[in-house]
Each structure stands twice: as C-alpha cells, then as structure tokens.
Protein backbone atom coordinates (compact mmCIF):
# COMPACT_ATOMS: atom_id res chain seq x y z
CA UNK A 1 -4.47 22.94 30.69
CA UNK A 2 -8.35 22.64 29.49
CA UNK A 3 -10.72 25.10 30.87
CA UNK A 4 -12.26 22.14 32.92
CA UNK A 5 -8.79 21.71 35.08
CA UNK A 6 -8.63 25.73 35.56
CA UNK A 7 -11.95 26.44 36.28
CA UNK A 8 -12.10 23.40 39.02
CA UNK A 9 -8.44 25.05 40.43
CA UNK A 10 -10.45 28.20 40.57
CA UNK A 11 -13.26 26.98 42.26
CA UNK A 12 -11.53 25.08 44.70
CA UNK A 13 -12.37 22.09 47.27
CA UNK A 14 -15.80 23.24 46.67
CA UNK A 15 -17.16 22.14 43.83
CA UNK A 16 -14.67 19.77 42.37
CA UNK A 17 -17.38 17.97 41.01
CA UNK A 18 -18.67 21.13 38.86
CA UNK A 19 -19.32 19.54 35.07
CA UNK A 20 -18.65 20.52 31.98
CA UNK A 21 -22.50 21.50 31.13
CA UNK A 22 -22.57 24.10 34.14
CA UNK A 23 -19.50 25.81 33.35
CA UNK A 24 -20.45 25.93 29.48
CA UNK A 25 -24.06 27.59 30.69
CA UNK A 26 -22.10 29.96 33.09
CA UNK A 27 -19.86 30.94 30.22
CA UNK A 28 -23.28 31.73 28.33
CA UNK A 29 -24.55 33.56 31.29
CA UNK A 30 -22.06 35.86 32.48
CA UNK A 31 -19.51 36.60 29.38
CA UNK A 32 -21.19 38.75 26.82
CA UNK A 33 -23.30 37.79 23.92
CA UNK A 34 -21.89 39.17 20.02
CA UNK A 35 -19.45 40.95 19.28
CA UNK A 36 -17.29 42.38 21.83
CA UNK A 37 -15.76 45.77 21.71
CA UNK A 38 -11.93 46.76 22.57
CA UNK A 39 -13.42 48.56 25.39
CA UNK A 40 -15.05 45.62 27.22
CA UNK A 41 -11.54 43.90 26.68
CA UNK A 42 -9.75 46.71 28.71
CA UNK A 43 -12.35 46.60 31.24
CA UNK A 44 -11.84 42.05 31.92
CA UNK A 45 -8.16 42.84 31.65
CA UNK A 46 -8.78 45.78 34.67
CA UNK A 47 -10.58 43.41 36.53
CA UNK A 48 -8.63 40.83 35.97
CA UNK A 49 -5.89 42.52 37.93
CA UNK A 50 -7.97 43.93 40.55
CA UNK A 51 -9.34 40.60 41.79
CA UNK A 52 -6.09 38.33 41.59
CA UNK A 53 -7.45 36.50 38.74
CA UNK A 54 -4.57 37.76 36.50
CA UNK A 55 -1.78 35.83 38.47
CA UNK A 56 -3.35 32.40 38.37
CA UNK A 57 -4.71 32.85 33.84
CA UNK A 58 -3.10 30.65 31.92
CA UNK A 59 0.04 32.58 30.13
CA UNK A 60 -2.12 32.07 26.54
CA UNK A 61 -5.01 33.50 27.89
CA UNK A 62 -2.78 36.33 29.70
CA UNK A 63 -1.72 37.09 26.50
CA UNK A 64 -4.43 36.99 24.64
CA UNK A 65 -6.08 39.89 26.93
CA UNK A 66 -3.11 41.88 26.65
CA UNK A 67 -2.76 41.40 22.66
CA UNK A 68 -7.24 42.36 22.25
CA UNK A 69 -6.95 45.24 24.62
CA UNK A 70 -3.97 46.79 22.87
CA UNK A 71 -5.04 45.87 19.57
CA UNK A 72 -6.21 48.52 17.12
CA UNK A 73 -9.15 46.31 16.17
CA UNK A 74 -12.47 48.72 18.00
CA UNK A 75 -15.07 45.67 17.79
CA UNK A 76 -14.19 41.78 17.82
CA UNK A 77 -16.26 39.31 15.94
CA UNK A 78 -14.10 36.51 14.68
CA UNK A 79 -16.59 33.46 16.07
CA UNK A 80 -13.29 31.77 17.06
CA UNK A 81 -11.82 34.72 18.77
CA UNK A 82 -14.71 35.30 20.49
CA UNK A 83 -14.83 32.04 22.09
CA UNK A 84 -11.57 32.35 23.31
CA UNK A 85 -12.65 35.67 24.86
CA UNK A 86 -15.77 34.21 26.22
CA UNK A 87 -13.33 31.39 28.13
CA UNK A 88 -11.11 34.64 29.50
CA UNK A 89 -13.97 36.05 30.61
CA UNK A 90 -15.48 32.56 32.57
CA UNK A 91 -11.91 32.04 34.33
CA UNK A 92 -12.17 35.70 35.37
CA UNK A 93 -15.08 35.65 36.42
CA UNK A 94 -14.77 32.36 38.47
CA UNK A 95 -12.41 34.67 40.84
CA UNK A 96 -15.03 36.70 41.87
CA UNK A 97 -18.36 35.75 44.32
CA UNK A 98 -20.70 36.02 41.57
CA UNK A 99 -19.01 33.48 39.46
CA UNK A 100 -18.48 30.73 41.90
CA UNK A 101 -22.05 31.61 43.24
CA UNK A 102 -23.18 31.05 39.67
CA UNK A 103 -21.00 27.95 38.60
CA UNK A 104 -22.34 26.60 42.19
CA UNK A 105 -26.22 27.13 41.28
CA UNK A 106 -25.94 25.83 37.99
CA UNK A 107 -24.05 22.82 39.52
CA UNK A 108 -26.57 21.86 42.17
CA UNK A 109 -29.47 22.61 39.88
CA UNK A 110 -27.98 20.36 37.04
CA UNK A 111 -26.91 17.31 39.87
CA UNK A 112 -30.64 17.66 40.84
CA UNK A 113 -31.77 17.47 37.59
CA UNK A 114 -34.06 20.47 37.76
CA UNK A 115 -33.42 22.01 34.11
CA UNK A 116 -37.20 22.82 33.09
CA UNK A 117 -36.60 25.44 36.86
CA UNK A 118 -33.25 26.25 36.18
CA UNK A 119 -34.34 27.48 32.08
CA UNK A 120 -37.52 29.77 34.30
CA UNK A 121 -34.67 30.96 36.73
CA UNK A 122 -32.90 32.37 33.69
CA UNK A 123 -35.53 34.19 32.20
CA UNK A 124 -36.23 35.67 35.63
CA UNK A 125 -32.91 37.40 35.75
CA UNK A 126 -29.21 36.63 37.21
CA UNK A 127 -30.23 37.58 40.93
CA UNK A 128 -32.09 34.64 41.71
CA UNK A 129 -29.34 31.81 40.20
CA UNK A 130 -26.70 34.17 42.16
CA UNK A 131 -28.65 33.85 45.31
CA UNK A 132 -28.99 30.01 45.22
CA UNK A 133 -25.63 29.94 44.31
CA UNK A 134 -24.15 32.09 47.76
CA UNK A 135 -26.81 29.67 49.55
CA UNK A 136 -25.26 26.49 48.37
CA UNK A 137 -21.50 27.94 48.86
CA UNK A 138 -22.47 29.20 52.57
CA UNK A 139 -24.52 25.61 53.46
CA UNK A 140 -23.88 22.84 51.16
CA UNK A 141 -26.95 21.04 50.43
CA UNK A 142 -27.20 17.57 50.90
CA UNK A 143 -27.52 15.00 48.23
C-alpha cells in the first residue's frame, strides 16, 4: 500500500483529492528535521496508540516503530531510515486534527495555486496553515 492510498484512507471522504505535493510538504512540516533520537521514536509510537492511529499503520510501518523504539541505537541518521520514519510520523500524524488541518491547507492552497502565500505562511509559523486548514475542514471552500 503506497503512502498516497493510506494517507487518503486516513483522511477520509474529505480530501480524496489531497496530492502527492501536499502530503510530501506536510511530511516536511510536521515530522522532524535530522536526525531523530530513540526518544522521539518512543514518544510517535505513544501517540500512536493513544490516538487510534496504531490499529489502522501498515504492519511494516508497525514494525518498524516497534523495532527503532526498542532498538539500542540512541540517535537515528541512516538518510533511508529516516525517511521511513518521517512517513510513520505523516500517517500518525494524519490521525490527529492538526494533521488533517494541515494536509487540508496545504491542499486548498496548492489547488489554488497560491505557493509564493503558502512559502510566507510557512515562515510565519504552523498556527496560521493549521488555522486555514480547521477552516477548510469545518466549511469547504468552493472551487
């Protein structure tokens, strides 16, 4: 299953049309930048099970977690592995308000073609994307 298919399962009726490009930004935005320590790890994998996003991972990913937060590795900086982290942490993320609310933003921004506002937005901080975002979920804009 690519993270495409899972991420639009997570997201739901909502934004089925959510492309590639948003959810590769989003993954930029929320997951962490360099190298990520064993600590982080146990925190996602926590989180994971608190919001229900551990039920509906994919069994790699699932594993994955388990195998980086039990690992005696302390920091993780494999480029590869961290990718595949990065992807764990987007699909956990998507369970929660302030994914979706992001994924939705970037979505509508990107549809509308406003990059050069959506690249300002980003150097202004998370609060304003996550705010469009819960606007656009709560009253979809029309096209």
């Amino acid at each position: 299953m690519t993270l495409l298919a899972v991420a639009l399962e997570r997201l739901g009726s909502l934004y089925t049309e959510a492309s590639e490009e948003a959810l590769r930004l989003a993954e930029d935005i929320l997951a962490p930048a360099g190298p990520i320590p064993r600590k982080t790890i146990r925190g996602l994998l926590g989180r994971a099970l608190r919001n229900g996003a551990w039920k509906t991972l994919p069994r790699e990913t699932r594993a994955l977690l388990l195998a980086a937060a039990r690992s005696p590795v302390r920091v993780y900086r494999s480029p590869r592995l961290l990718a595949l982290l990065r992807r764990a942490w987007l699909l956990v993320e998507l369970a929660t308000m302030r994914g979706k609310a992001v994924v939705a933003a970037l979505t509508h921004l990107l549809a509308r073609g406003v990059a050069q506002g959506l690249y300002s937005l980003l150097r202004r901080g998370l609060d304003k994307l996550i705010a469009i975002g819960i606007q656009v979920l709560n009253n979809p804009w029309l096209r």
